[in-house]
N, C-alpha and C. Protein backbone atom coordinates (compact mmCIF):
# COMPACT_ATOMS: atom_id res chain seq x y z
N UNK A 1 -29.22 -20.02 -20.64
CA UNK A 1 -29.16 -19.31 -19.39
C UNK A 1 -28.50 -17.97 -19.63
N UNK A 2 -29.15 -17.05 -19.14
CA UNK A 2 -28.41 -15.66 -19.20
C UNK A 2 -27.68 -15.18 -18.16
N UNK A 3 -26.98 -13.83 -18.96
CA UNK A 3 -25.92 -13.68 -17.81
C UNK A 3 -26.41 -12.53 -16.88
N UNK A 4 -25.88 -13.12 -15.63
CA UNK A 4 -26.22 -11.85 -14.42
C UNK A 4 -26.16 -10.95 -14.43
N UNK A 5 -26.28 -9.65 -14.54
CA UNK A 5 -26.00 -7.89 -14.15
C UNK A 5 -26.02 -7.31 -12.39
N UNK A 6 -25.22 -7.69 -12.31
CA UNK A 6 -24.82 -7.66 -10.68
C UNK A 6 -24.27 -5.66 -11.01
N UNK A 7 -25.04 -5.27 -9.77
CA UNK A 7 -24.58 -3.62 -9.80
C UNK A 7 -23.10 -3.85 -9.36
N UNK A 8 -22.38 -2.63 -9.68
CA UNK A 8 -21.68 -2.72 -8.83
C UNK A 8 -20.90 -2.41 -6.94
N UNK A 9 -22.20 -2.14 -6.72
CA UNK A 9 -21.75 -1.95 -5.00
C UNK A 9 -22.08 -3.35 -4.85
N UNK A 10 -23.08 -3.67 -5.52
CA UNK A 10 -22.93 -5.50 -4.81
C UNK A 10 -21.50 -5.95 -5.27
N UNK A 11 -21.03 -5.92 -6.62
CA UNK A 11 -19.75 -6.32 -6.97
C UNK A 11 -18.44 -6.06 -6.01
N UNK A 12 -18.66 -4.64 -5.33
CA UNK A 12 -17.99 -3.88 -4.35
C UNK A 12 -17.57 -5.01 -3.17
N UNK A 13 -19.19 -5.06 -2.36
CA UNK A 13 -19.65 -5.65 -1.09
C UNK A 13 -18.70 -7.22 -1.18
N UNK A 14 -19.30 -7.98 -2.54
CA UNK A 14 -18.68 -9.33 -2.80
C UNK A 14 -16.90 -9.60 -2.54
N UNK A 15 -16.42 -8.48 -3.42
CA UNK A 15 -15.24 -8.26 -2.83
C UNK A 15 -14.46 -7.80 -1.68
N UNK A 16 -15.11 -6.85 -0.85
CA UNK A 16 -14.94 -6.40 0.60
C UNK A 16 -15.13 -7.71 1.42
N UNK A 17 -15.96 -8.88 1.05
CA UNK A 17 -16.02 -9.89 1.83
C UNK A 17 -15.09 -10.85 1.88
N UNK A 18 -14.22 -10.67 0.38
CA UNK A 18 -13.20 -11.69 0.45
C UNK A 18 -11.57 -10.58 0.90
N UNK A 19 -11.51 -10.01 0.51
CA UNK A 19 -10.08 -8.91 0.75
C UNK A 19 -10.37 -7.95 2.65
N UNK A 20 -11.78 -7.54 2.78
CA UNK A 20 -11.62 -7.00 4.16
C UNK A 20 -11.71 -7.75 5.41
N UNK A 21 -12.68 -8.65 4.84
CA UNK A 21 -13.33 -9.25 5.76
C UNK A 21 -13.03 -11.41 5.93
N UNK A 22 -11.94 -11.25 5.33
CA UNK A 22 -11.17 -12.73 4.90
C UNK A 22 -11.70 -13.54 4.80
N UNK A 23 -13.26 -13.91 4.06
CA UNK A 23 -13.72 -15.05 3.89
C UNK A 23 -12.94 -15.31 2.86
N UNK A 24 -13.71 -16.99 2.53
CA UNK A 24 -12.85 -17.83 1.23
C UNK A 24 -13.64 -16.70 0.03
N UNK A 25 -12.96 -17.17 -1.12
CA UNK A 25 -13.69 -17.48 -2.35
C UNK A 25 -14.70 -18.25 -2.86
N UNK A 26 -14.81 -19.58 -2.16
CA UNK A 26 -15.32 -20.24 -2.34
C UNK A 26 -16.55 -20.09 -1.43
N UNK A 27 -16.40 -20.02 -0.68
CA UNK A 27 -17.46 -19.88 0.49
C UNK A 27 -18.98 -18.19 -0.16
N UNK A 28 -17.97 -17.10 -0.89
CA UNK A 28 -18.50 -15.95 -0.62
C UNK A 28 -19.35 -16.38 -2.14
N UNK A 29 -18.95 -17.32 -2.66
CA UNK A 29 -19.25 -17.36 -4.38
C UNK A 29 -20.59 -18.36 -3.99
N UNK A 30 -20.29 -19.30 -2.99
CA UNK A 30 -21.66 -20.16 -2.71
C UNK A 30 -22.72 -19.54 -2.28
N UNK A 31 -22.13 -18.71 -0.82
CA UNK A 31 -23.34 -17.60 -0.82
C UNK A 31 -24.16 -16.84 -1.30
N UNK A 32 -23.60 -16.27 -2.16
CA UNK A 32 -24.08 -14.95 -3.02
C UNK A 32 -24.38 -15.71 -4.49
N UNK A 33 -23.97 -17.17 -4.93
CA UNK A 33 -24.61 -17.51 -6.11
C UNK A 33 -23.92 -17.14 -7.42
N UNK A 34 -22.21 -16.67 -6.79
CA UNK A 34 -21.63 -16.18 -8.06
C UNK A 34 -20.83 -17.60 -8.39
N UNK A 35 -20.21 -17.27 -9.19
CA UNK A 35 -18.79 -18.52 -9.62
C UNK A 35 -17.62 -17.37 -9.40
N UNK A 36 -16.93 -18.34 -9.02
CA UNK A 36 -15.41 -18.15 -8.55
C UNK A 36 -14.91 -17.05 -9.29
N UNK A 37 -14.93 -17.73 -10.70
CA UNK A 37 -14.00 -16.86 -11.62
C UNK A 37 -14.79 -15.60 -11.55
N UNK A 38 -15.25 -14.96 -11.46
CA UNK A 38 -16.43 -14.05 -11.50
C UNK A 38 -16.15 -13.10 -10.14
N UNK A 39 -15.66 -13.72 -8.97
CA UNK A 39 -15.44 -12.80 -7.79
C UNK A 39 -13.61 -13.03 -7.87
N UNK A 40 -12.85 -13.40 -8.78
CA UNK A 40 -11.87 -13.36 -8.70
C UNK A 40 -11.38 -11.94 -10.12
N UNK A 41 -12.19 -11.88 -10.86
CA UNK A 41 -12.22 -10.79 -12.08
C UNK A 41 -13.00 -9.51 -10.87
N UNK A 42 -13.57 -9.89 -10.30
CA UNK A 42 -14.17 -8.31 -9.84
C UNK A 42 -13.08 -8.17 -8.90
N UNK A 43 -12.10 -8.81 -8.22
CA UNK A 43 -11.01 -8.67 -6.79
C UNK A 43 -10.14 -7.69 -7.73
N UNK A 44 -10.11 -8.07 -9.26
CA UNK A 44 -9.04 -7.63 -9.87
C UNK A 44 -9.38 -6.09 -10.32
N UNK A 45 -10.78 -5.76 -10.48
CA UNK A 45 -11.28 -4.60 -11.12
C UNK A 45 -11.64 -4.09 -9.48
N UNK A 46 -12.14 -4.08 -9.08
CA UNK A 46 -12.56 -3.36 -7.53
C UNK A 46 -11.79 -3.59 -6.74
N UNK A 47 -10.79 -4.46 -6.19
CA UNK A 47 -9.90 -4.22 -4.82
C UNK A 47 -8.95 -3.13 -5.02
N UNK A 48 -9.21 -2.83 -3.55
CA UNK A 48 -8.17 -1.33 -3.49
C UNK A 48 -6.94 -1.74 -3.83
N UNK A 49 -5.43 -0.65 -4.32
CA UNK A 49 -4.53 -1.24 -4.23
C UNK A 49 -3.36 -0.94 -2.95
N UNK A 50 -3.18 -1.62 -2.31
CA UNK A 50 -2.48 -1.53 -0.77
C UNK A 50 -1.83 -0.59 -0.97
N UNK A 51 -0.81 -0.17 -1.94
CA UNK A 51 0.35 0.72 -2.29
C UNK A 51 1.48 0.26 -1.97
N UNK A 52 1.82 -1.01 -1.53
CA UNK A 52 2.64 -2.14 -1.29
C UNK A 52 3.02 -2.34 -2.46
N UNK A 53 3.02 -2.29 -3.48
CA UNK A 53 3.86 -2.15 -4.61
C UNK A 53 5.43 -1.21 -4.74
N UNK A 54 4.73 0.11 -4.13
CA UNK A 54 5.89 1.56 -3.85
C UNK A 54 6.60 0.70 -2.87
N UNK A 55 6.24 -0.26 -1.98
CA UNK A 55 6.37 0.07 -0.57
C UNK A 55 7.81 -1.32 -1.17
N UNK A 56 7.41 -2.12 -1.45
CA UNK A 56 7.86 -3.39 -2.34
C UNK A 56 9.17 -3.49 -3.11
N UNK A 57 8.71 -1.74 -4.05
CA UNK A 57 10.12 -1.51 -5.09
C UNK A 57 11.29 -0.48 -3.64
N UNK A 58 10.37 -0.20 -2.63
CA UNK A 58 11.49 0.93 -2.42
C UNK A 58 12.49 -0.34 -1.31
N UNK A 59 11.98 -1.30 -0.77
CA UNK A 59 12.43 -2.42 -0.34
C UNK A 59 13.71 -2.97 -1.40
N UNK A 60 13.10 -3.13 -1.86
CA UNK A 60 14.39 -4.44 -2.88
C UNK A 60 15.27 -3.18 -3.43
N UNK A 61 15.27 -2.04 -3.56
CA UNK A 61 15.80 -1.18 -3.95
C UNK A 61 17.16 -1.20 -2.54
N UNK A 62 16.57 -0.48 -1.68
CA UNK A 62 17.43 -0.60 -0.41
C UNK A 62 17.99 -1.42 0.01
N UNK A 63 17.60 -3.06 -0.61
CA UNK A 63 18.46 -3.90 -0.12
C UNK A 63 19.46 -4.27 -0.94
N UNK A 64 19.40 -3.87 -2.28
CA UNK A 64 20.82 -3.44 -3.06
C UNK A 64 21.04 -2.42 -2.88
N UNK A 65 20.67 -1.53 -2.37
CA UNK A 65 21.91 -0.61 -1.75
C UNK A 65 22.81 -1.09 -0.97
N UNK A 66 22.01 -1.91 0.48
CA UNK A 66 23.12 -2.28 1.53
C UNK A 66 23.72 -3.26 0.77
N UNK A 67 23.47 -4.03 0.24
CA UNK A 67 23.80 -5.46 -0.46
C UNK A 67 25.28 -4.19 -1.52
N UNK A 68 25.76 -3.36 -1.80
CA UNK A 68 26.45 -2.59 -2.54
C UNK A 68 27.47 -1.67 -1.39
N UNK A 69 27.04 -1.29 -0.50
CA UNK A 69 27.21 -0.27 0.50
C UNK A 69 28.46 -1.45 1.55
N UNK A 70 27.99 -2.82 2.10
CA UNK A 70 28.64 -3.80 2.52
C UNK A 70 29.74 -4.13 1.44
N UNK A 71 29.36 -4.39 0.35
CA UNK A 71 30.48 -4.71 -0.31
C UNK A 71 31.76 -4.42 -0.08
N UNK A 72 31.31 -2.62 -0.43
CA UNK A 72 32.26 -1.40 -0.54
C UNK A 72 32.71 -1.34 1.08
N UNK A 73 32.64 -1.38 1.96
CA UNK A 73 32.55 -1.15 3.45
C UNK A 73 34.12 -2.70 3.47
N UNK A 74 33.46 -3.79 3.09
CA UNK A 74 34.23 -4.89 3.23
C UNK A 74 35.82 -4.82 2.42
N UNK A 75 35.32 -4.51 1.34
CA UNK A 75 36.77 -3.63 0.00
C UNK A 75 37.86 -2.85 1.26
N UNK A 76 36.78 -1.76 1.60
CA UNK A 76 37.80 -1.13 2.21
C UNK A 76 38.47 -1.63 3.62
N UNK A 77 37.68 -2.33 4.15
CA UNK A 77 38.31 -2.79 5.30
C UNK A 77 39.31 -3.92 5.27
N UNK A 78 39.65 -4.39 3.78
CA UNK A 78 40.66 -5.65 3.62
C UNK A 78 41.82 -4.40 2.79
N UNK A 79 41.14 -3.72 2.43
CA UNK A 79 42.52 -2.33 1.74
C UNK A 79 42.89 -2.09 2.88
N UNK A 80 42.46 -1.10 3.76
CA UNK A 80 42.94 -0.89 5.22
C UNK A 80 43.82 -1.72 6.19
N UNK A 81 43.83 -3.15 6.00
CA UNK A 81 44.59 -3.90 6.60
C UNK A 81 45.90 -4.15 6.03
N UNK A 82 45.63 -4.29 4.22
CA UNK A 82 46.26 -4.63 3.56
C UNK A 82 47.26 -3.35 3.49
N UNK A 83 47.25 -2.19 3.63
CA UNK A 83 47.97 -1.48 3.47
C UNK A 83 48.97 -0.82 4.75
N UNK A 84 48.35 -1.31 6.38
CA UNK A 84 48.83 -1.14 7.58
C UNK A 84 49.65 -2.49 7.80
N UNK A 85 49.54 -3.66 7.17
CA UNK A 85 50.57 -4.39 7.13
C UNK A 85 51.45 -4.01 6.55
N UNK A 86 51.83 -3.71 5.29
CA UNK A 86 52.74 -3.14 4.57
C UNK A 86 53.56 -1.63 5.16
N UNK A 87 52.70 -1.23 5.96
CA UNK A 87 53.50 0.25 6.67
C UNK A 87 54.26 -0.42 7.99
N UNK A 88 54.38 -1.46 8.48
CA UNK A 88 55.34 -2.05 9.24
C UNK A 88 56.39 -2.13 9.17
């Protein structure tokens, strides 16, 4: 059996059906006559990329900031006490 040569706007379309348009995998691979692995290698070569990656690092980034920023905030507010007791 030989192998398929699927263009790629069909390769495109196959994937727009599973990432835009939320069908299964399974479902879009029965339709169209592909195998799985086959519309899961083209999701990887043709799906757009969200930019949720940037969006992802600048997240976990900021939350060690506050996660650093609280720390320091908490430090000083037990220094501050600690040192207005002592001025009594």
């Amino acid at each position: 059996m030989g192998k398929a040569n699927f263009s790629d706007d069909f390769k495109r379309d196959a994937v727009a059906q599973i990432t835009e348009r939320g069908y299964p995998v399974a479902e879009v691979s029965q339709r169209l006559g592909v195998s799985p692995h086959s519309l899961y290698a083209w999701k990887r070569k043709f799906s757009q990329p969200s930019g949720g990656g940037d969006k992802d690092a600048e997240i976990r980034r900021l939350k060690r900031e506050l996660t650093r920023v609280t720390e320091e905030h908490d430090i000083l507010k037990k220094a501050t006490a600690y040192f207005a007791r002592d001025a009594k």
